[in-house]
N, C-alpha and C. Protein backbone atom coordinates (compact mmCIF):
# COMPACT_ATOMS: atom_id res chain seq x y z
N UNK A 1 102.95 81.98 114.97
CA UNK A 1 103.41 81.76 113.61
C UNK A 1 103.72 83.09 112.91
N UNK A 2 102.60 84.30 112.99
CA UNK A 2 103.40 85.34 112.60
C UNK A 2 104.12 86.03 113.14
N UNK A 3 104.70 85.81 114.50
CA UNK A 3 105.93 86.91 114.42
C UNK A 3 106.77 85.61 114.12
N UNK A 4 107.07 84.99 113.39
CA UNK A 4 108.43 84.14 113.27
C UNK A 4 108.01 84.53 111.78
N UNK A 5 107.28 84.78 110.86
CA UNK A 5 107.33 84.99 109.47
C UNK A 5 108.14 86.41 110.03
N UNK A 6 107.37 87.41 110.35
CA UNK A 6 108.03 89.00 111.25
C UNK A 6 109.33 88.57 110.94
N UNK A 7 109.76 87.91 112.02
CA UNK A 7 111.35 88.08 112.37
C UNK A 7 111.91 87.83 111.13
N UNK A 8 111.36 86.67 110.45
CA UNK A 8 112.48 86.21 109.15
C UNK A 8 112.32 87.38 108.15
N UNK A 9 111.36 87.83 107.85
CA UNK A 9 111.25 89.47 107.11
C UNK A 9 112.04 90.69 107.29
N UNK A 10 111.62 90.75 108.59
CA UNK A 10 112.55 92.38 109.38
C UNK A 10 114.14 91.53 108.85
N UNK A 11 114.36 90.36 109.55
CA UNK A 11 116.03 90.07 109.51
C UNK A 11 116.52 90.23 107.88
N UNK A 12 115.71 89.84 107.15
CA UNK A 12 116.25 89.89 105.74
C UNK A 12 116.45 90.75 104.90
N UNK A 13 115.16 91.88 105.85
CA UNK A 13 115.84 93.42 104.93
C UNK A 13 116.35 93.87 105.95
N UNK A 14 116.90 93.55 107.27
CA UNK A 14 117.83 94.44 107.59
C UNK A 14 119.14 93.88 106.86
N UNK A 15 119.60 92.72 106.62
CA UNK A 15 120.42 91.95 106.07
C UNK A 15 120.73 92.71 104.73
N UNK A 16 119.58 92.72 103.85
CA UNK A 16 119.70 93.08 102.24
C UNK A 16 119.80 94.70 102.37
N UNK A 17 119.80 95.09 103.16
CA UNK A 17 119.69 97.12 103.35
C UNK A 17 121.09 97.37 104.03
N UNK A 18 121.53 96.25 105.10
CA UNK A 18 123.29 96.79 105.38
C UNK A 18 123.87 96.20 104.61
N UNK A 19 123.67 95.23 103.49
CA UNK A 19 124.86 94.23 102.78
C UNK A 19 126.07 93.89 103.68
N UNK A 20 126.34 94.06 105.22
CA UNK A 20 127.39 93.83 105.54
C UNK A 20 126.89 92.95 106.51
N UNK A 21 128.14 91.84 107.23
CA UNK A 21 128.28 90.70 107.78
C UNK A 21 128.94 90.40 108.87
N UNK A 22 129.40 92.04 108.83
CA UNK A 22 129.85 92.03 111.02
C UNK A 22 129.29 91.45 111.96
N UNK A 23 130.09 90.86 113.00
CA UNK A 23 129.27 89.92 114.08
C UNK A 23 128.55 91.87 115.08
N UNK A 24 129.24 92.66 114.77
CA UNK A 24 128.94 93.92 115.60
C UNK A 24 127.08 94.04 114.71
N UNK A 25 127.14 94.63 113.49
CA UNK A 25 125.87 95.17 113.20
C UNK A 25 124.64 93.59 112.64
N UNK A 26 125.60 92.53 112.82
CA UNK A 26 124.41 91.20 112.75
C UNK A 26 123.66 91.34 114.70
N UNK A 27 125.31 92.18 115.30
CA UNK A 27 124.03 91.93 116.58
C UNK A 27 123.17 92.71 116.67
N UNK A 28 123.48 93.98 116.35
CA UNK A 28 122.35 95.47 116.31
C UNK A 28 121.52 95.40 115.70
N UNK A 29 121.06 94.16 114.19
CA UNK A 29 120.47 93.44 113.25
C UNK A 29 119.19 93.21 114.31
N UNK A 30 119.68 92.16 114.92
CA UNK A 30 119.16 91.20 115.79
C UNK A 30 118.30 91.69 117.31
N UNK A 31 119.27 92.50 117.86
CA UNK A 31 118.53 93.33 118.63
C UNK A 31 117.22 94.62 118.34
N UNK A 32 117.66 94.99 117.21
CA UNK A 32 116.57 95.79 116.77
C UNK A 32 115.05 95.45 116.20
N UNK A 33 115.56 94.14 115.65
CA UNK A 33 114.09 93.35 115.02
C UNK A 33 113.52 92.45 116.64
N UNK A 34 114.21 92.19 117.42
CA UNK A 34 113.37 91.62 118.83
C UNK A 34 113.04 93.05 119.50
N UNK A 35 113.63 93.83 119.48
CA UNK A 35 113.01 95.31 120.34
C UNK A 35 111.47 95.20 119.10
N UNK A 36 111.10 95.65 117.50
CA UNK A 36 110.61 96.09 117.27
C UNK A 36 109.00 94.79 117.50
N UNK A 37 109.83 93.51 117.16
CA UNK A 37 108.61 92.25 117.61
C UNK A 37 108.34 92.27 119.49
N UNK A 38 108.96 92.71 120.03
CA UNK A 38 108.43 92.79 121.30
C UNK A 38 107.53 93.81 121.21
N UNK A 39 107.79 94.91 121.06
CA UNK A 39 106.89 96.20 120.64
C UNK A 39 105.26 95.65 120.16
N UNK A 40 105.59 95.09 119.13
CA UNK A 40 104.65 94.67 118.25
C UNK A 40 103.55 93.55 119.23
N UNK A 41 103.95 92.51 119.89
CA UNK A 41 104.00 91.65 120.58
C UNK A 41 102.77 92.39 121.93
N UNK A 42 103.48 93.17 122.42
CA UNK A 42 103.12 93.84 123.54
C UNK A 42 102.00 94.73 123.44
N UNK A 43 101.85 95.41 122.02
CA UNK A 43 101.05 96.16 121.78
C UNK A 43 99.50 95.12 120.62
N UNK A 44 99.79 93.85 121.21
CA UNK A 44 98.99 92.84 120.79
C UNK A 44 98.26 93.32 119.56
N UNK A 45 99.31 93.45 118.28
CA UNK A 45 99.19 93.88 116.89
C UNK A 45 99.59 92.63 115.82
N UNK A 46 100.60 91.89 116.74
CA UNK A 46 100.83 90.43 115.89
C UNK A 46 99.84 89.40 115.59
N UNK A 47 99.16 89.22 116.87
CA UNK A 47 98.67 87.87 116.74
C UNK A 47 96.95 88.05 116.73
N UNK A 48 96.85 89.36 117.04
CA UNK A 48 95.23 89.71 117.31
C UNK A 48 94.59 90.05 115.88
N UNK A 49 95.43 90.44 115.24
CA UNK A 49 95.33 91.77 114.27
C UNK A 49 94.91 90.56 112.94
N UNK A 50 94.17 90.65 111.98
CA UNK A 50 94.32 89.80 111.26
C UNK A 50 95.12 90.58 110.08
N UNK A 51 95.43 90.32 109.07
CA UNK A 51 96.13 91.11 107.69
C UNK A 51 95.55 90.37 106.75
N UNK A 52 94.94 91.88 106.45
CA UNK A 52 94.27 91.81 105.02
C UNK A 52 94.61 92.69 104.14
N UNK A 53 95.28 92.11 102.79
CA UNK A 53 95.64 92.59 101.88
C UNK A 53 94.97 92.40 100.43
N UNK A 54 94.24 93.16 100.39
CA UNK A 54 92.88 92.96 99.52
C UNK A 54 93.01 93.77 97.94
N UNK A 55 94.72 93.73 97.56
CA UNK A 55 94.92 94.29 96.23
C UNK A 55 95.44 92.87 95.36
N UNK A 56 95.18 93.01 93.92
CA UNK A 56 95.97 92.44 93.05
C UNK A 56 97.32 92.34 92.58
N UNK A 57 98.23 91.66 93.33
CA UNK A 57 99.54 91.56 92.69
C UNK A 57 99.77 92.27 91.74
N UNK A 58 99.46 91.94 90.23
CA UNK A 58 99.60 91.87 89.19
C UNK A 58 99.51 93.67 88.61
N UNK A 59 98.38 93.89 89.01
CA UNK A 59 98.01 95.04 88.71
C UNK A 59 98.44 96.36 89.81
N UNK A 60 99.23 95.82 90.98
CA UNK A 60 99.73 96.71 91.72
C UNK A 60 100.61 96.56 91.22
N UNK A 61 101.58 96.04 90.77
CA UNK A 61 102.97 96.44 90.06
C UNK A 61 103.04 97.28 88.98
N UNK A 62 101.89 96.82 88.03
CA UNK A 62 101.62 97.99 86.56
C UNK A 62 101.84 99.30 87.06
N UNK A 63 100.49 99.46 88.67
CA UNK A 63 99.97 100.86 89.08
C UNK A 63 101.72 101.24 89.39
N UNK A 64 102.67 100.52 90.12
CA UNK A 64 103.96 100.93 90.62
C UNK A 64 104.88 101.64 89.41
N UNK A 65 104.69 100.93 88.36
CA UNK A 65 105.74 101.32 86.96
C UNK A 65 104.91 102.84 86.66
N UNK A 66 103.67 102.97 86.57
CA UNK A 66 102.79 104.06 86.06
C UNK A 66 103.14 105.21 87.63
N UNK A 67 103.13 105.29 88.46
CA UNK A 67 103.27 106.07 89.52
C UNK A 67 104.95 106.52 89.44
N UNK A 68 105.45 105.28 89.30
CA UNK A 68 107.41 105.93 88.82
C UNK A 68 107.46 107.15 88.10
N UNK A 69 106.57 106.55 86.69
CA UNK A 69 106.51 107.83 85.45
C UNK A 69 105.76 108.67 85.72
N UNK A 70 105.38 109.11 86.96
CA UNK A 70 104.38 110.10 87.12
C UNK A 70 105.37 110.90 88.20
N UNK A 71 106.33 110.16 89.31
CA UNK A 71 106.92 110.80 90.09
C UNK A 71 108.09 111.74 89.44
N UNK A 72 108.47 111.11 88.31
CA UNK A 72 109.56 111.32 87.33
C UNK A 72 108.78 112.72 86.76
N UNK A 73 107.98 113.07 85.90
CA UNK A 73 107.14 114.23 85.47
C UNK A 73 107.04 114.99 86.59
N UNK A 74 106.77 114.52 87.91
CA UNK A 74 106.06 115.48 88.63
C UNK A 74 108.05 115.98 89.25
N UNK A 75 108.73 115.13 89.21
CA UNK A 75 110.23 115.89 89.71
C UNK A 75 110.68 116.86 88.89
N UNK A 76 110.28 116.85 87.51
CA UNK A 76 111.14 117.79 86.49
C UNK A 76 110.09 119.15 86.34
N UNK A 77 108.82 118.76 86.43
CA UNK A 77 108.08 119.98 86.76
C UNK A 77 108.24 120.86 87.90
N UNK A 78 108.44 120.27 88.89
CA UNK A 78 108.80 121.00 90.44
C UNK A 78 110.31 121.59 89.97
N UNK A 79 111.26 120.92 89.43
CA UNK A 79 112.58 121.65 89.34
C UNK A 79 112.33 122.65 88.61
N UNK A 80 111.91 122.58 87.19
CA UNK A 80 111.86 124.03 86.38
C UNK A 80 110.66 125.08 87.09
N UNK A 81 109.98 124.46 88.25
CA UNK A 81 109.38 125.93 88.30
C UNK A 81 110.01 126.47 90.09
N UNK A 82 111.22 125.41 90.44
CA UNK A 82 112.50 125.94 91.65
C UNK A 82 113.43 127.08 90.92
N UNK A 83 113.45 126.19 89.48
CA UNK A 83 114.70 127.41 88.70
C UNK A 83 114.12 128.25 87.63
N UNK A 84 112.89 128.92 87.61
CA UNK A 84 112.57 129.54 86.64
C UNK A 84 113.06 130.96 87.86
N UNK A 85 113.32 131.71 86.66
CA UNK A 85 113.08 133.11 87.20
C UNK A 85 112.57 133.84 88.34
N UNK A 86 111.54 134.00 87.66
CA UNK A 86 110.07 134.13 88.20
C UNK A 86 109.05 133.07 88.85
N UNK A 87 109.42 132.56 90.11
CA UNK A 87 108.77 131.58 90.36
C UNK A 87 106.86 132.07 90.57
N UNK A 88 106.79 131.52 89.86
CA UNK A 88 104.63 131.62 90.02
C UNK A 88 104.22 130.05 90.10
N UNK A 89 103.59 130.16 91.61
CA UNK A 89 102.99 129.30 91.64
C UNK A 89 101.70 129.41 92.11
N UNK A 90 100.60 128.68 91.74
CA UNK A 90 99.16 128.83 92.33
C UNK A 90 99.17 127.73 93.32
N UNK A 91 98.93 127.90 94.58
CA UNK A 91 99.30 126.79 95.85
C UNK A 91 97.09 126.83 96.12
N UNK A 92 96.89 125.67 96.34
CA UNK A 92 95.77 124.97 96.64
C UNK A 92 95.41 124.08 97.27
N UNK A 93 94.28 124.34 98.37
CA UNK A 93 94.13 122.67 99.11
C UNK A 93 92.92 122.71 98.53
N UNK A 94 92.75 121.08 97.96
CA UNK A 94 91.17 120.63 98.09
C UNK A 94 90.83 119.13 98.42
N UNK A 95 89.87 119.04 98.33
CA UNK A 95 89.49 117.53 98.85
C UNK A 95 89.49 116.77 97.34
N UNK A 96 89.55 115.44 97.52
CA UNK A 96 89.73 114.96 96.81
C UNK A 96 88.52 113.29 97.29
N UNK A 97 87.83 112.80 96.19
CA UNK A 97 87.24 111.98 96.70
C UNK A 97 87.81 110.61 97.01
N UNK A 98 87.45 109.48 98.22
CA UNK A 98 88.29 108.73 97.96
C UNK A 98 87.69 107.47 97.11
N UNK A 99 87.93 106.75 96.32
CA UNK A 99 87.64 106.02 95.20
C UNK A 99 88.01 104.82 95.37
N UNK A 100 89.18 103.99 96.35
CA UNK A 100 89.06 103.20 97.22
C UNK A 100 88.42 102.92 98.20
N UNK A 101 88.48 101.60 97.98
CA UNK A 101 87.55 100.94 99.46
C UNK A 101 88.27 99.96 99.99
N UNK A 102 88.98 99.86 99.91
CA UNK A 102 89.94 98.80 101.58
C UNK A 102 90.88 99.58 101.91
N UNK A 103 91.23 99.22 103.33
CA UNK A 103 91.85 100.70 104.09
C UNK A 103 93.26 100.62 103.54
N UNK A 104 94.03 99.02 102.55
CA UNK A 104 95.19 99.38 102.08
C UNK A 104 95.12 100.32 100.70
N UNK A 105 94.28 99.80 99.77
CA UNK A 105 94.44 100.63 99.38
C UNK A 105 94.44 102.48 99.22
N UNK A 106 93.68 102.87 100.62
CA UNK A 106 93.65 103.97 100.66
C UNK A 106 94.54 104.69 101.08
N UNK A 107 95.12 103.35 101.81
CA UNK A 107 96.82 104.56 102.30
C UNK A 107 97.38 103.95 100.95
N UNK A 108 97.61 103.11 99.82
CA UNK A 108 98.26 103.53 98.81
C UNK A 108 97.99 104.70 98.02
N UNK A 109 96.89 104.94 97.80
CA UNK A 109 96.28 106.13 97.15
C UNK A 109 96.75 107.43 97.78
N UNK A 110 96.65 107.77 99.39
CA UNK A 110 97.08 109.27 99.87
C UNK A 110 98.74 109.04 100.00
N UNK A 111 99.68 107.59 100.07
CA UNK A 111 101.05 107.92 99.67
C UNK A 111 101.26 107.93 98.27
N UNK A 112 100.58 107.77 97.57
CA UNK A 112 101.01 107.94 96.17
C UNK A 112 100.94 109.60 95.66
N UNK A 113 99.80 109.79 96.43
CA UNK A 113 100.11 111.66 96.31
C UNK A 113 101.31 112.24 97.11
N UNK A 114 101.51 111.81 98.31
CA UNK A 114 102.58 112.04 99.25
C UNK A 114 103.85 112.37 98.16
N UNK A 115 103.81 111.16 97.14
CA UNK A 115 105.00 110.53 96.87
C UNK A 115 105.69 111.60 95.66
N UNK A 116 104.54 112.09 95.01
CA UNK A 116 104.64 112.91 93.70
C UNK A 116 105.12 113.80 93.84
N UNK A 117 105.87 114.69 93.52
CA UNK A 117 106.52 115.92 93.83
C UNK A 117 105.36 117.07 93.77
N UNK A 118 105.25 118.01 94.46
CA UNK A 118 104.27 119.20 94.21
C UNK A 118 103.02 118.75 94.85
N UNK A 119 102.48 117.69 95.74
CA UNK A 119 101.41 117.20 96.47
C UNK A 119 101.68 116.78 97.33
N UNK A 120 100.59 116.93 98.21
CA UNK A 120 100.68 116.66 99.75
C UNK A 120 99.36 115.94 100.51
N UNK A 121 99.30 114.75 100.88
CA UNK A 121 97.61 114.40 101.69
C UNK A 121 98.16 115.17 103.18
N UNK A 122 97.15 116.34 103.09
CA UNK A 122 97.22 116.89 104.40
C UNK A 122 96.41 115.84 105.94
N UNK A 123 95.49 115.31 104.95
CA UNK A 123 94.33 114.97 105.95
C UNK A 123 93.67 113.90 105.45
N UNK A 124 93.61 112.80 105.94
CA UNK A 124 92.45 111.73 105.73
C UNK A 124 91.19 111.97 106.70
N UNK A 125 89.93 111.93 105.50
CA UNK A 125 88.55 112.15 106.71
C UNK A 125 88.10 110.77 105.99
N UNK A 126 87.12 110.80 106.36
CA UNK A 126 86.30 109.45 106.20
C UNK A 126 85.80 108.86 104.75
N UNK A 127 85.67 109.58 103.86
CA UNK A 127 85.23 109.85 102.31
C UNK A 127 86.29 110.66 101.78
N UNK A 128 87.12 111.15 102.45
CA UNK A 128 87.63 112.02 100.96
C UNK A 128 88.99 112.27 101.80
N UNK A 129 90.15 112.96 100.82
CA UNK A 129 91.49 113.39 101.06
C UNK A 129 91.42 114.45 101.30
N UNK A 130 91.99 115.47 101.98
CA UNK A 130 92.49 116.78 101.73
C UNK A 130 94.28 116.74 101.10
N UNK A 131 94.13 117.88 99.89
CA UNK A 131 95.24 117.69 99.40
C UNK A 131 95.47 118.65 99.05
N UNK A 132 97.24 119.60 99.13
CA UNK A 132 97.65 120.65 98.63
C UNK A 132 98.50 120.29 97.85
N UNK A 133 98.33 121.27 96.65
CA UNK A 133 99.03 121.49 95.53
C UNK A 133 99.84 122.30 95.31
N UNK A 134 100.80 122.27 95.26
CA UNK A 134 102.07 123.32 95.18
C UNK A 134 101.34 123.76 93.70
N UNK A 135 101.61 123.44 92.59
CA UNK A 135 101.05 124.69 91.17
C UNK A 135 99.78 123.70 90.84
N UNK A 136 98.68 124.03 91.22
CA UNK A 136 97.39 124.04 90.95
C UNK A 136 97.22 124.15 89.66
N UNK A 137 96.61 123.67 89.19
CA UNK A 137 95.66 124.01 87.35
C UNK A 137 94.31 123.08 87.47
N UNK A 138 93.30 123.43 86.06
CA UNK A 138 92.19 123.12 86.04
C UNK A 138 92.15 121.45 85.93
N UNK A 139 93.29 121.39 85.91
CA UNK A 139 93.19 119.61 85.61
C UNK A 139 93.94 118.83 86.46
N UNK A 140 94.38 119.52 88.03
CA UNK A 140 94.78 119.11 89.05
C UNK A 140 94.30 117.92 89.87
N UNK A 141 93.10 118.38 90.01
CA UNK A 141 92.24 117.45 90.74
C UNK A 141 91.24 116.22 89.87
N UNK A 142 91.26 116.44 88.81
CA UNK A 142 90.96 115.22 87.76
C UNK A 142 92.14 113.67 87.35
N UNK A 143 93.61 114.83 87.51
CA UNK A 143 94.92 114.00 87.62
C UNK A 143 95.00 113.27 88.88
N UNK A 144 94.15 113.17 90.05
CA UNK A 144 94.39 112.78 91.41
C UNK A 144 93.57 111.89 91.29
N UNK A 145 91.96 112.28 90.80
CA UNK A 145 90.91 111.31 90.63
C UNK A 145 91.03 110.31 90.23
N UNK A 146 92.09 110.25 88.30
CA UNK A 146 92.77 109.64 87.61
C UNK A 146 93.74 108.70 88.73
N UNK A 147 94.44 109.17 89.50
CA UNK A 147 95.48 108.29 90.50
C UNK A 147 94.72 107.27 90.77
N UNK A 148 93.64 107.86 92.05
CA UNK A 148 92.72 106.88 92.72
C UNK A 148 91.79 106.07 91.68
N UNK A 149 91.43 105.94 90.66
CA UNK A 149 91.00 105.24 89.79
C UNK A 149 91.52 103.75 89.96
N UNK A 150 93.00 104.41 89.30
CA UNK A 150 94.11 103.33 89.30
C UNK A 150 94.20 103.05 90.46
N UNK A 151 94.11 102.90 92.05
CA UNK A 151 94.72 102.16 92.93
C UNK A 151 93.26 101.47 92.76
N UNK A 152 92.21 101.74 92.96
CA UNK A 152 90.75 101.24 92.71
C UNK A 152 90.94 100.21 92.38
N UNK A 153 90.91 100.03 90.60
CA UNK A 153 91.18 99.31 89.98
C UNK A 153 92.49 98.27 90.28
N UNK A 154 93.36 98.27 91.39
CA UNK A 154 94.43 97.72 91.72
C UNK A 154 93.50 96.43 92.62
N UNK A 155 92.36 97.06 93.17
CA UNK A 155 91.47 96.09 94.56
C UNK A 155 91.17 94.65 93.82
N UNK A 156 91.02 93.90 94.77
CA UNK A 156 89.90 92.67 94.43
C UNK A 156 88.86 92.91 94.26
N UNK A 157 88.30 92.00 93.47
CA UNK A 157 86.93 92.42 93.92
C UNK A 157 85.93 91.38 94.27
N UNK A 158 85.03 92.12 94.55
CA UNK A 158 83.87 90.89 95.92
C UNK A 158 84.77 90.94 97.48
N UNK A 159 85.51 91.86 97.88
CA UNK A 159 85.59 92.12 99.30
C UNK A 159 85.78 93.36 99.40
């Protein structure tokens, strides 16, 4: 049952991502989503695997609109300090704690730093992020804490 949800998924954004209706790229469509469900299939990830998605709809979309306006700040800050003069930057890795607890939300939390301009998750360990900061300040790593709050708060809760 789930690779036939699979297939109808993969086919529909490959569908909605080429907008086009060639019998040529409906077959390359088609061949590419059975190469990637055989893959999947073979590497007994479909049917073994259970999926658990243990965030709130509702409140993952808020966190999505709030992470936009944060990628948006963090793009115009990275440009004016590409075109200042004098580029000064204070570059920093530190750990960061992780504040999620289900393993989706924690890869939302280290791509949401990914995602920001001027940050990077170098490293997932078991409790905490490693993360570099292109311009570091005293309120760097409180703004990250602040992130993971919000995906936190994105979880169910009681699992």
């Amino acid at each position: 049952m789930k690779i036939l949800v699979l297939a109808i998924l993969y086919s529909s954004i490959w569908i909605a991502f080429s907008g086009h209706f060639d019998f040529l790229l409906l077959s390359f469509g088609v061949l590419s989503v059975s190469i990637v469900l055989y893959t999947l299939r073979r590497m007994r990830i479909v049917d073994e695997t259970p999926i658990k998605f243990q965030m709130n709809a509702f409140k993952l979309a808020t966190y999505s609109f709030w992470l936009i306006k944060e990628i948006l700040k963090s793009n115009i800050t990275v440009t004016k300090t590409i075109l200042s003069q004098k580029i000064q930057v204070k570059q920093n890795m530190f750990n960061v704690p992780l504040s999620p607890k289900s393993d989706a939300a924690q890869v939302i939390f280290a791509n949401s730093i990914t995602l920001t301009p001027g940050t990077i998750t170098v490293e997932t360990e078991k409790n905490s992020l490693l993360v570099h900061s292109l311009d570091f300040s005293d309120n760097t790593e409180d703004e990250i804490a602040d992130m993971g709050n919000r995906v936190s708060a994105c979880e169910r809760k009681g699992k």
